[in-house]
Structures are given as structure tokens and as C-alpha cells.
Protein backbone atom coordinates (compact mmCIF):
# COMPACT_ATOMS: atom_id res chain seq x y z
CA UNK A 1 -173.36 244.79 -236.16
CA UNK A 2 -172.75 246.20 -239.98
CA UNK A 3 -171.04 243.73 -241.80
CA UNK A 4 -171.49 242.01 -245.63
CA UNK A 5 -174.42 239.41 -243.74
CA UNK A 6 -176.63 242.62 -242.65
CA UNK A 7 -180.55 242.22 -243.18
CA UNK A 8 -180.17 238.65 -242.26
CA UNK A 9 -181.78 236.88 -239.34
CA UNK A 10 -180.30 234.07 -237.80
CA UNK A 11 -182.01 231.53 -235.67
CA UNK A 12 -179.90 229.54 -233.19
CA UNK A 13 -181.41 226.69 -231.82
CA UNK A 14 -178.40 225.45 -230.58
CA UNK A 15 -176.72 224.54 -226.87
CA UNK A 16 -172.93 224.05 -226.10
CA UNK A 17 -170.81 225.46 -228.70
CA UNK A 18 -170.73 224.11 -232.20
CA UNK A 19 -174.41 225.56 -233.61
CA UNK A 20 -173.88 228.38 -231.23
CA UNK A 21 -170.52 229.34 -232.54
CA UNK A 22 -171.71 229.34 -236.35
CA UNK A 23 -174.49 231.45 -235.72
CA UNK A 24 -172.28 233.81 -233.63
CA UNK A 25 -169.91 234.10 -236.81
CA UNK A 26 -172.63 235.23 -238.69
CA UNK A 27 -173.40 237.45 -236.68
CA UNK A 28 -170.02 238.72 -236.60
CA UNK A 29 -170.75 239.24 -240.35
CA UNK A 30 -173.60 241.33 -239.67
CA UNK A 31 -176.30 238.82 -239.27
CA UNK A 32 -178.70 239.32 -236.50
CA UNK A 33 -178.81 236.39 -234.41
CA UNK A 34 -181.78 235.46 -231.77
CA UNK A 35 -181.34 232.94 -230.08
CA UNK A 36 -184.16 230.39 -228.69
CA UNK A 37 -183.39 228.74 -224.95
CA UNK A 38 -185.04 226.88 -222.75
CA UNK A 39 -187.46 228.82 -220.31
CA UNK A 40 -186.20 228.97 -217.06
CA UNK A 41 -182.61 227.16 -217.55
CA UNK A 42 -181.16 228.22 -220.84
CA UNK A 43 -178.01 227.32 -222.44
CA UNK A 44 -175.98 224.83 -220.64
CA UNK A 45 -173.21 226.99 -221.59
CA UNK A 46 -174.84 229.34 -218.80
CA UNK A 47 -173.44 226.50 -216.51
CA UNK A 48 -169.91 226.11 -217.03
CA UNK A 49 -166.95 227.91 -215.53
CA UNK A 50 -165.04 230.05 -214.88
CA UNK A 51 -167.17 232.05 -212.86
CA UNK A 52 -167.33 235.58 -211.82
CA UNK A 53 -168.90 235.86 -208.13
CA UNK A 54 -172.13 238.01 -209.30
CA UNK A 55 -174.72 238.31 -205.80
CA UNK A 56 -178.29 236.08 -205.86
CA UNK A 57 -175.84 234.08 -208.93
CA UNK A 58 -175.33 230.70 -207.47
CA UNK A 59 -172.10 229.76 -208.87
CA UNK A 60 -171.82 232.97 -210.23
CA UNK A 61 -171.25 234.36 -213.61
CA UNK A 62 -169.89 231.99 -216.52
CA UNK A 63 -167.06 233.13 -218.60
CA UNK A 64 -167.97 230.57 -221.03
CA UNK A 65 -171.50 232.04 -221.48
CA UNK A 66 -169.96 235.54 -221.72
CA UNK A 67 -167.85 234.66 -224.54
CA UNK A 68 -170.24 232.19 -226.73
CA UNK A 69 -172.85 233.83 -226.31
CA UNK A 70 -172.67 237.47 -227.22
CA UNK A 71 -173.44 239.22 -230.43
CA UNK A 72 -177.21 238.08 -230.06
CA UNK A 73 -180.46 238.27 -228.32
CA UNK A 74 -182.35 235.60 -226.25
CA UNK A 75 -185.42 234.54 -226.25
CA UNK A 76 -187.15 231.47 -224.55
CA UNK A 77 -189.08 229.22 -225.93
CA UNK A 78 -190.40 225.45 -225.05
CA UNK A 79 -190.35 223.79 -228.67
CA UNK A 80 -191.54 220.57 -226.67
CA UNK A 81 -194.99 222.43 -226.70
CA UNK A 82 -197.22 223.10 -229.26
CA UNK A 83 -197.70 226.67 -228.61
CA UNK A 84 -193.62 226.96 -228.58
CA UNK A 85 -194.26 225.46 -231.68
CA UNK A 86 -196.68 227.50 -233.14
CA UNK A 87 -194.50 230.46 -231.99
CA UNK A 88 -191.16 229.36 -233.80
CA UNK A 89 -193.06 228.68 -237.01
CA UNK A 90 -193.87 232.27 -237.09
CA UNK A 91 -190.87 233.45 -235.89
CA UNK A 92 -188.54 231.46 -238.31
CA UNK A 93 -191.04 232.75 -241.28
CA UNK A 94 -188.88 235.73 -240.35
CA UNK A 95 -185.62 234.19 -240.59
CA UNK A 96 -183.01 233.12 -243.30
CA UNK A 97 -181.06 230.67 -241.56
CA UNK A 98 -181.66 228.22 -238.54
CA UNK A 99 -178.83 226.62 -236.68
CA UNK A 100 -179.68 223.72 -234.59
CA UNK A 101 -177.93 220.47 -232.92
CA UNK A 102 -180.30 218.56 -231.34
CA UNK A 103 -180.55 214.80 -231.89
CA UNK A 104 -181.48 213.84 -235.57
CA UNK A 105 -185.04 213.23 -235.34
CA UNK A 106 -186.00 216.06 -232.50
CA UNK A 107 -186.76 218.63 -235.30
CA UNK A 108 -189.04 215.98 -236.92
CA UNK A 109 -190.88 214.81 -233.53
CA UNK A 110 -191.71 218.46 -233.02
CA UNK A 111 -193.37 218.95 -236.21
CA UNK A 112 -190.07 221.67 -236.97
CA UNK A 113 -188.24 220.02 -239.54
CA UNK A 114 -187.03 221.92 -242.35
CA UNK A 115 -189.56 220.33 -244.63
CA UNK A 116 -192.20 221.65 -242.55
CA UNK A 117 -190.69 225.09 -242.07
CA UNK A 118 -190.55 228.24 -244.90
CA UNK A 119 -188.53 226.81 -247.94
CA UNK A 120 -186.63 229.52 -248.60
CA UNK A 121 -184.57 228.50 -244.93
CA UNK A 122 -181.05 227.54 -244.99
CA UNK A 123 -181.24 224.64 -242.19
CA UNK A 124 -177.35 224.22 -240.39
CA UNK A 125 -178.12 220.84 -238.73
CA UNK A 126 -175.31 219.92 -236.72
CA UNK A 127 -175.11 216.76 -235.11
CA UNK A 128 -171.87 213.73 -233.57
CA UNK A 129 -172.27 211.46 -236.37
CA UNK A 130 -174.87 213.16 -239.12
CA UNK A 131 -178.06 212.99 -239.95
CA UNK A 132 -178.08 209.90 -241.49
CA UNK A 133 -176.75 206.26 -241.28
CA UNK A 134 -176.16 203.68 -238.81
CA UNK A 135 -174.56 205.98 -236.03
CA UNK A 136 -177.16 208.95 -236.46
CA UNK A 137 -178.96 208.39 -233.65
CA UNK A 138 -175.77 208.00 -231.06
CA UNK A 139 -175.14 211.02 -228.33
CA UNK A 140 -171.48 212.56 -228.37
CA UNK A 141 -169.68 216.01 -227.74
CA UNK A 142 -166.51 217.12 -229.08
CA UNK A 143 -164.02 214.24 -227.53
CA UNK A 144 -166.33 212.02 -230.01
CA UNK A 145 -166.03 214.49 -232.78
CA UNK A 146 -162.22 213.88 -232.28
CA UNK A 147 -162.32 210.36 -231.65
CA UNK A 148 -163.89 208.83 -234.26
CA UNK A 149 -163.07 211.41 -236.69
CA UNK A 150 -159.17 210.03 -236.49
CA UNK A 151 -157.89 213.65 -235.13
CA UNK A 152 -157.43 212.01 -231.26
CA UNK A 153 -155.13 209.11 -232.45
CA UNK A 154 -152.50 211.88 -233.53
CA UNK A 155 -152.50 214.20 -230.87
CA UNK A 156 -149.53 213.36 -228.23
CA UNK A 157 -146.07 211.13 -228.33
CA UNK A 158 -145.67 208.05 -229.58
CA UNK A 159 -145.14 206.57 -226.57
CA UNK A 160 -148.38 208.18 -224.34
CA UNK A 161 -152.11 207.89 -224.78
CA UNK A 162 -153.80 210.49 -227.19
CA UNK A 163 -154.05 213.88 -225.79
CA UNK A 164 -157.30 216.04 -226.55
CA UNK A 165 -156.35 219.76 -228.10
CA UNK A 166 -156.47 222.24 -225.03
CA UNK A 167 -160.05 223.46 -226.46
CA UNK A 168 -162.65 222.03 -227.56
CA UNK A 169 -161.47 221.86 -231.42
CA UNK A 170 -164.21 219.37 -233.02
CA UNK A 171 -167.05 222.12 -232.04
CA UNK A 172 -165.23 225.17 -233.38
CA UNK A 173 -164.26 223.43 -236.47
CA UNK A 174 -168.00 222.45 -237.12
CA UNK A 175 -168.68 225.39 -236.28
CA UNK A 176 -166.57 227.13 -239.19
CA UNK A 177 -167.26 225.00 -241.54
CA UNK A 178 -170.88 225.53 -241.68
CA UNK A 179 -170.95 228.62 -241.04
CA UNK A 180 -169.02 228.67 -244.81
CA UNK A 181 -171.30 226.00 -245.84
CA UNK A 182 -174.20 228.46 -245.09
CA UNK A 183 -172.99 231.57 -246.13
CA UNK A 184 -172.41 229.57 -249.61
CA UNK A 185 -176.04 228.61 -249.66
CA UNK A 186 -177.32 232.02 -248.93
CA UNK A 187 -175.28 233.11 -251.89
CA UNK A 188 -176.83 230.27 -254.13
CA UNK A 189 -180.53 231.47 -252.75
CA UNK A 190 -179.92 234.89 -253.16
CA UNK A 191 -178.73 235.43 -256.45
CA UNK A 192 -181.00 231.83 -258.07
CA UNK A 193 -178.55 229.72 -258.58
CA UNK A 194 -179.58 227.34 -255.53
CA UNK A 195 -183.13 227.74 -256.08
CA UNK A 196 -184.81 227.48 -252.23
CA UNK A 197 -182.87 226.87 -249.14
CA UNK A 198 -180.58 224.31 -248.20
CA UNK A 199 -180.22 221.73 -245.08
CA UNK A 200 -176.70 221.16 -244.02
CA UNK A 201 -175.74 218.14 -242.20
CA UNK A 202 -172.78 219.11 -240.58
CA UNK A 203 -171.02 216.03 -238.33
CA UNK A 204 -168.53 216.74 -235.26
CA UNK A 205 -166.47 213.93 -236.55
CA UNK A 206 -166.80 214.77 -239.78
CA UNK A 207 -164.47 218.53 -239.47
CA UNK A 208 -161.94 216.34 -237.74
CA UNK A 209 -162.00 213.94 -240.66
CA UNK A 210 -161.61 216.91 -243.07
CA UNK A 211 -158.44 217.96 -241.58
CA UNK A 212 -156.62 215.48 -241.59
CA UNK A 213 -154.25 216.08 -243.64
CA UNK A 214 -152.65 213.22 -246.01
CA UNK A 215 -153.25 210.75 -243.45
CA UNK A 216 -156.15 208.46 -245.36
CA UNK A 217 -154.23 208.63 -248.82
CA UNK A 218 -151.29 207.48 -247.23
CA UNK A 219 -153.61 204.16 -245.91
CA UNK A 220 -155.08 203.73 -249.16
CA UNK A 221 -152.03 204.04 -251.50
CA UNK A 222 -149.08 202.79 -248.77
CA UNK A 223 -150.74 200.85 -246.31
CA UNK A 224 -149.41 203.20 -244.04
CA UNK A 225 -151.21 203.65 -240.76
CA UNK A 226 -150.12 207.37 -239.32
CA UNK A 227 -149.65 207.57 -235.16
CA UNK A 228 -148.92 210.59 -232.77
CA UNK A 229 -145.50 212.41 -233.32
CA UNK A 230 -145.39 214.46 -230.36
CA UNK A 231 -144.17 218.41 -231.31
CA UNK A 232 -141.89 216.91 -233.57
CA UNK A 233 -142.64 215.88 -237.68
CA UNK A 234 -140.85 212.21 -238.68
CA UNK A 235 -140.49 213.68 -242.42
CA UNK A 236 -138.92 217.48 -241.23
CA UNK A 237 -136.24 218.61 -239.04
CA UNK A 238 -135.08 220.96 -237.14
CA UNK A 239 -139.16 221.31 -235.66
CA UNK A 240 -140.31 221.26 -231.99
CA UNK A 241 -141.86 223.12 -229.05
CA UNK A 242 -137.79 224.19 -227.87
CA UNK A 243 -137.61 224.74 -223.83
CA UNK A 244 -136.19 228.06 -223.06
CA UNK A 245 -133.90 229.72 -219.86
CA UNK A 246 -136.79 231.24 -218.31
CA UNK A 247 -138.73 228.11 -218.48
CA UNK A 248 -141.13 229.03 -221.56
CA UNK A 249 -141.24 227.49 -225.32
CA UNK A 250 -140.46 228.52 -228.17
CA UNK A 251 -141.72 227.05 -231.56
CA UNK A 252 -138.73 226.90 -234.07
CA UNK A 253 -139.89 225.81 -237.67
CA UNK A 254 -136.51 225.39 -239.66
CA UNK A 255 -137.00 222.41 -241.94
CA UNK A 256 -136.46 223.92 -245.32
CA UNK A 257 -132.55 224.20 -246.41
CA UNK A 258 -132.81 227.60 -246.70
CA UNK A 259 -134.36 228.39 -243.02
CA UNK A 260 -132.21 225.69 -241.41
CA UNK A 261 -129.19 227.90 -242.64
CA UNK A 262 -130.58 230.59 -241.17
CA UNK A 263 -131.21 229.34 -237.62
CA UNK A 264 -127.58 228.10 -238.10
CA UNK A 265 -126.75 231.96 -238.32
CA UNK A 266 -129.20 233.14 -235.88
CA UNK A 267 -127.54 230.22 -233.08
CA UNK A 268 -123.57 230.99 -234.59
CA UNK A 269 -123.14 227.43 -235.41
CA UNK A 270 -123.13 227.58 -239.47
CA UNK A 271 -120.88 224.86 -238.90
CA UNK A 272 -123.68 222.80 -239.32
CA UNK A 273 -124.82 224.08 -242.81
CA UNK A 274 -122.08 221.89 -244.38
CA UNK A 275 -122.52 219.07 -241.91
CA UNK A 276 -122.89 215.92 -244.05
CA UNK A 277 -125.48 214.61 -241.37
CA UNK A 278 -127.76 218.15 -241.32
CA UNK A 279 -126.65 219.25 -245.02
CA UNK A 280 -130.21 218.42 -246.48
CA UNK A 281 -133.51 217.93 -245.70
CA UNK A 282 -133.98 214.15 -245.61
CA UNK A 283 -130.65 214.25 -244.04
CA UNK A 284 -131.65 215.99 -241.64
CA UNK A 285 -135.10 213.85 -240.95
CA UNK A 286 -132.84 211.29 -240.63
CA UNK A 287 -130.69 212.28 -237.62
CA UNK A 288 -133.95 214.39 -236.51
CA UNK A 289 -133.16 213.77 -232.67
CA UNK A 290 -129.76 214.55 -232.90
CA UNK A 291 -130.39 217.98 -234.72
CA UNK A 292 -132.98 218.77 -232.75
CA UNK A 293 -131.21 218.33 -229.58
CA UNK A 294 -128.54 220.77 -230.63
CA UNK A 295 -131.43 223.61 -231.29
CA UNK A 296 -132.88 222.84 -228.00
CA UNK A 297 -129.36 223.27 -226.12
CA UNK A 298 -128.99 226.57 -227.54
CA UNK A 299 -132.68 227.38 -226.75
CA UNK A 300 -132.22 226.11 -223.27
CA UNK A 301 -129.22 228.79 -222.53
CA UNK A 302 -131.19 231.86 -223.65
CA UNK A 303 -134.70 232.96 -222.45
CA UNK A 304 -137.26 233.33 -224.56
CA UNK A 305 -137.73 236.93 -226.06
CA UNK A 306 -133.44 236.21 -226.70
CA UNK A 307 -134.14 233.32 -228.59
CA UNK A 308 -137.06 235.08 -230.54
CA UNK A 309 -134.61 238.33 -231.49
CA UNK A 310 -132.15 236.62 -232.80
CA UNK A 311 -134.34 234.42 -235.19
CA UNK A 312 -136.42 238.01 -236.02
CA UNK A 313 -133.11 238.83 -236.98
CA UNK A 314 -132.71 236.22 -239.23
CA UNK A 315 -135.91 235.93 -240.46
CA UNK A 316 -136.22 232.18 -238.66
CA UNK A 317 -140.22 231.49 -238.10
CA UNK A 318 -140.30 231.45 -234.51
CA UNK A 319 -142.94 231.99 -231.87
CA UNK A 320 -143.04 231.68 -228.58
CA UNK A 321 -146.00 229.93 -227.11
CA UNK A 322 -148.01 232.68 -225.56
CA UNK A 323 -150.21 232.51 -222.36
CA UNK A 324 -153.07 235.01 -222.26
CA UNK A 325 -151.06 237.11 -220.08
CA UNK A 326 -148.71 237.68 -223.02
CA UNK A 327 -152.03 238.49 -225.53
CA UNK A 328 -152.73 241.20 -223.65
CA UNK A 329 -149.48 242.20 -223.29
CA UNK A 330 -148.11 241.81 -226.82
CA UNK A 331 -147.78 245.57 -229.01
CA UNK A 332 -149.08 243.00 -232.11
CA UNK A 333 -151.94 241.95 -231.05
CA UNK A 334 -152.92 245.43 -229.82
CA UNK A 335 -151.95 247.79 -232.87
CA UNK A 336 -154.01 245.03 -235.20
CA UNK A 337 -157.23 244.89 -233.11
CA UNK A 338 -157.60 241.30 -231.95
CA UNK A 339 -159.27 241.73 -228.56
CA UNK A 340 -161.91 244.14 -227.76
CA UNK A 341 -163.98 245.31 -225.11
CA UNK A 342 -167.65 243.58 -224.88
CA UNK A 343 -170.36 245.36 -222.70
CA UNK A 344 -172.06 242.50 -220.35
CA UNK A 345 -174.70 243.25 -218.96
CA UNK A 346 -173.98 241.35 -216.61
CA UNK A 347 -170.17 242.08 -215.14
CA UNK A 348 -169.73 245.00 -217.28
CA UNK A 349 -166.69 245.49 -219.81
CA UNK A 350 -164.66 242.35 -220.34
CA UNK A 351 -162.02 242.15 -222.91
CA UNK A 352 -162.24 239.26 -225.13
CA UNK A 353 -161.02 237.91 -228.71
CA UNK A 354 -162.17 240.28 -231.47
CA UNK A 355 -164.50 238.83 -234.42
CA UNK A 356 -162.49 237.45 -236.77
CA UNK A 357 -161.05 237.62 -240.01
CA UNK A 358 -161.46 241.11 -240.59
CA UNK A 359 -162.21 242.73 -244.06
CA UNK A 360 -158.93 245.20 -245.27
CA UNK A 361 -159.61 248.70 -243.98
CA UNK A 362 -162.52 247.98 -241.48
CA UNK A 363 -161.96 247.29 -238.11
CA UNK A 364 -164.54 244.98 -236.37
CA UNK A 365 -166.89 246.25 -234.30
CA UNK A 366 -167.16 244.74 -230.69
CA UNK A 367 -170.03 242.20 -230.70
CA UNK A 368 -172.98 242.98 -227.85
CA UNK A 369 -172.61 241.17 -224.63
CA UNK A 370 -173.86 237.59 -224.22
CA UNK A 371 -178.10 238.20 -223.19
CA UNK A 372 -179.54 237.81 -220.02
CA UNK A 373 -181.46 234.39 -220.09
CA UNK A 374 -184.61 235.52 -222.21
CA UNK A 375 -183.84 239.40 -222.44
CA UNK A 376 -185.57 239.80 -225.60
CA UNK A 377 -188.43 237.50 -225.35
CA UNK A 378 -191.10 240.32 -225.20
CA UNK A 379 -189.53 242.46 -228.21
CA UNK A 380 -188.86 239.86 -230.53
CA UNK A 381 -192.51 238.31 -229.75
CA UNK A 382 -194.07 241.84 -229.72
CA UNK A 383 -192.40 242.04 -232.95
CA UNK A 384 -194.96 239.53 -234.78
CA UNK A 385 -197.97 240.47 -232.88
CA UNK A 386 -197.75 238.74 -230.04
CA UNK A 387 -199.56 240.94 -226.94
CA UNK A 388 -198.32 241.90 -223.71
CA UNK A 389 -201.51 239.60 -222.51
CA UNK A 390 -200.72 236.98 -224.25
CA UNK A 391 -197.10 236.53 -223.56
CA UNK A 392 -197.72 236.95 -219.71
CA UNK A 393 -200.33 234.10 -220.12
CA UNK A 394 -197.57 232.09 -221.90
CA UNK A 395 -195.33 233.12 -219.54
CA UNK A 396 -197.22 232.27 -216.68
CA UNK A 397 -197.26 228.50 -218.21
CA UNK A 398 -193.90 228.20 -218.90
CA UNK A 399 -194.12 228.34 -222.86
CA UNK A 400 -191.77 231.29 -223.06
């Protein structure tokens, strides 16, 4: 792919999704992106479902994979050997960044740490609890991330235990942030104001932590410890996940005085503008069930693409919460670009989420399809010298 990251070679190192996912977004800025797997298993994201029934592919054909891992090649590798070893030294001499999330310490114990590696490396090193201090060492995967990162304690009602986001949001969020984080670097590197590389130490609980919002201030100055609101907001009102006719949602957000007033038009009630008990804002947090109720009885009489018309109309912010049957379907989504059609090589074309943001008057190119389990093994080695003998001798011992 073209993109402002172009001429840059990414290493990813990692399984899963968070070190996978910021490689992939470089790459979705133009990076090239190889990535190292195990020889003869992979990625455990090769493992998960869905799957598409594929013959001599015993479950079949993951979904997962075919989204996580496109936009780069695959290579395998055994790092636990010291010809793997040997190999990945010269192979990252090639490379600007390396993304990896093994265990703190597995880098080291392999003799691959970034202190041993070419200086001018940015290192993403994405770990559960960092690379340092007491917790280091402990396993975890996203529900961890969200756990002890504060995010799970507000996600649900009041009255329920926590509910996890419907995807895995720790992961991405990592995932995002270092992918900034080492974009920033290779700015620093590139034009001397960083000197070398960089090693970022990028925590799963730590991008929960980040976004979360006022929630520590208000400890530290208030005392205040915040808990799970459901769909609803204690300090804003009208605000909720509204049920509809046709049994769908629609997200209302009409806190503000002036966008209360005009759901008020958009449901004929403007009645309740001048309603001492709705009039204002913190009136209306007040009496936040009883307002909300009222939007949710109108809801409930209309279906949803009603509802949404007449709050178009009155420039309400309102969205209905869409399925993936409705992505495809939706004339938005469509005119701006946001899925596009990746070549598997596996199952063929297979629509999917485009890369994303975009830059103003490009539209992004479709990344390649996720790699066959070490697909590029023989170019990439070729690549640095590495002979057809040789690689079917390493082959042939399981190093690649």
C-alpha cells in the first residue's frame, strides 16, 4: 500500500490482536508489514471463529484471521532457536519498527531484546501490565486490560455485574495508541530530534486507564467513587439506547437546552420546553427517569427509520444502533468508502471494514488478504541471502 509510512518495514512479532493490530495500521499507512509466526501453527488468531468450511481445513477458515491479519506477509520463524535467532537479527537489521507482545523477559531470554538489536529500531512492546513493576511478569488478555484498568467496573447498570464491551476493546485501544506512540518516534528518528530508536511499553490496562474519562479526578478531589450507569448519564438527560416499534434502538442524545427543544419539536410535545421539571439541564438530570420515559414512549410508537426522520429533521443527534446487515446496507457508509473488498487467498473476495481514517481526497486502498501461514518465508529470506539449500535444510528442521 502507498500511504505517508511508505519505505518502512514493519516487524510483527505479535499473536492475538493488540501488536498485530498496530502493525496492521501501519501498514494501512503504507508501511510494509512481515510478519514472523510460529512454524507449523502460526497465529492463534488462525484458530478462532467464525469459520468458513474451506476442504483439508479442519475447522475451516477463520474470519478472525482474515480480518487481523491482512495487509502483510508471513513468514515463520522459531525465535526459541538460535538459528531463528540468527535469522531475525538479520532480518530486523532491515526493519524500522518491531511490534511484539510476548511476556516481558522473552525478548531478553532469546538474546532479541531491543538492546541487542539495531539501535536505530523503534521497539512497540506490548504487554497486560508493562514492562516493569510488581505485576510485569503476570499473564492476561483483554478482559484484564479492562479489569484492572477500571474500564469493566463502568460498563453495565447499576444494579448487574460489569458487562465486557461487545469486542475486544483493551487490544484495539493498545493497539492505537502505539501505533501513535510509534509513528511519533519515527518522526523524532527521522528528522534528529529523538536521536536512535525508541522502546514503547505499551500496557493493556494501561489504554483502559487512559480513557477514562474524569473518573480518577473525581476520587482524588471528591472522594467520589464512579459505578456503571447503564445507557443512561446521572449528570445529562434526555440520553439512552430508546426501544423502537419494530423492536430496534435508537440512540437519542438531547441533553443540551437547545437539542432537548428540538427533540421536543421533532416528538410535538414542546409542551415540555417550558416544563418547570425539564426546563433546564440540571432540571432535567434531576427528574432523568421521568423525562426519559416520555422519549422512550414516543420512540416505542414509531419504528426506527420514523423516529430517525423526524430528528434528521430537526437536527436531533440520533442513530440507530446498526447491525452489520444495516452497514452494508446503509447509502453512507457506501458513498464514503468504509468497507472494501479484500482478495483472500484463501476464500476469495470478502468485504470488510476499510483502513481507517482516511487522508482528504484519497481514498484507501484495500489492504492484501491475510497470508497463508508462512507464504513469504522463501522471498523475504531469499531477500538477505538466504539459499534455496539452506532454507529447505532449515525447513526440514523446523527453524522456518
Amino acid at each position: 500500500m502507498t500511504g505517508p509510512l511508505s519505505g518502512l518495514r514493519v516487524l510483527d512479532l505479535g499473536t492475538r490482536i493488540a501488536a498485530p493490530f498496530c502493525a496492521g495500521l501501519l501498514g494501512e499507512q503504507g508501511a510494509e508489514v512481515i510478519k514472523v509466526e510460529q512454524p507449523r501453527r502460526g497465529d492463534f488468531m488462525r484458530e478462532i471463529g467464525p469459520f468458513v468450511p474451506v476442504e483439508a481445513m479442519d475447522p475451516g477458515y477463520s474470519l478472525f484471521w482474515a480480518v487481523e491479519g491482512r495487509g502483510r506477509q508471513s513468514v515463520t520463524l522459531d525465535l526459541r532457536r538460535s538459528e531463528g535467532q540468527d535469522l531475525f537479527r538479520r532480518l530486523a537489521a532491515t526493519a524500522d519498527v518491531v511490534v511484539e507482545n510476548f511476556r516481558p523477559g522473552t525478548l531478553e531470554g532469546w538474546g532479541l531484546a531491543p538492546g541487542a538489536l539495531d539501535p536505530r529500531l523503534i521497539t512497540v512492546r506490548i504487554s497486560s501490565f508493562g514492562q516493569d513493576g510488581p505485576y510485569a511478569p503476570r499473564p492476561g488478555l483483554d478482559r484484564v486490560g479492562i479489569g484492572y484498568g477500571g474500564l469493566l467496573h463502568l460498563t453495565g447498570y447499576p444494579d448487574r455485574p460489569p458487562v465486557r464491551v461487545g469486542v475486544t476493546i483493551s487490544d484495539y485501544l493498545t493497539g492505537v495508541f502505539a501505533a501513535h506512540a510509534a509513528t511519533c518516534s519515527l518522526y523524532a528518528r527521522d528528522t534528529g530530534r529523538g536521536g536512535q530508536g525508541a522502546v514503547i511499553d505499551a500496557a493493556l490496562y494501561g489504554a483502559a486507564l487512559r480513557v477514562l474519562e474524569w473518573t480518577l479526578a473525581a476520587y482524588d478531589a471528591l472522594g467520589i467513587v464512579r459505578s456503571r450507569e447503564g445507557n443512561r448519564l446521572a449528570n445529562s438527560a434526555p440520553l439512552d439506547n430508546y426501544p423502537t416499534a419494530d423492536g430496534r434502538y435508537v440512540c437519542i442524545v438531547a441533553g443540551s437546552d437547545a437539542n432537548f427543544a428540538r427533540l421536543c419539536q421533532a416528538m410535538d410535545r414542546l409542551d415540555l420546553v417550558d416544563n418547570p421539571r425539564f426546563a433546564r439541564l440540571v432540571d432535567r438530570a434531576a427528574n432523568g427517569d421521568e423525562i426519559n420515559e416520555l422519549v422512550a414512549a414516543w420512540t416505542s410508537s414509531l419504528d426506527a427509520p420514523t423516529i430517525e426522520a423526524r430528528c434528521v429533521a430537526c437536527d436531533v443527534p440520533v442513530a440507530t444502533a446498526y447491525t452489520a446487515a444495516d452497514i452494508f446496507a446503509d447509502p453512507h457508509l457506501g458513498a464514503r468508502g468504509d468497507l472494501v473488498t479484500v482478495e483472500d487467498p484463501v476464500i476469495g473476495p470478502l468485504r470488510q471494514q476499510a483502513p481507517y481514517p482516511r487522508r482528504v481526497g484519497e481514498v484507501p486502498a484495500a489492504p492484501s488478504g491475510a497470508p497463508r501461514l508462512g507464504e513469504h518465508t522463501r522471498a523475504v529470506f531469499g531477500d538477505l541471502g538466504v539459499s534455496e539449500t539452506e532454507l529447505d535444510r532449515l525447513a526440514a528442521d523446523g527453524v522456518v
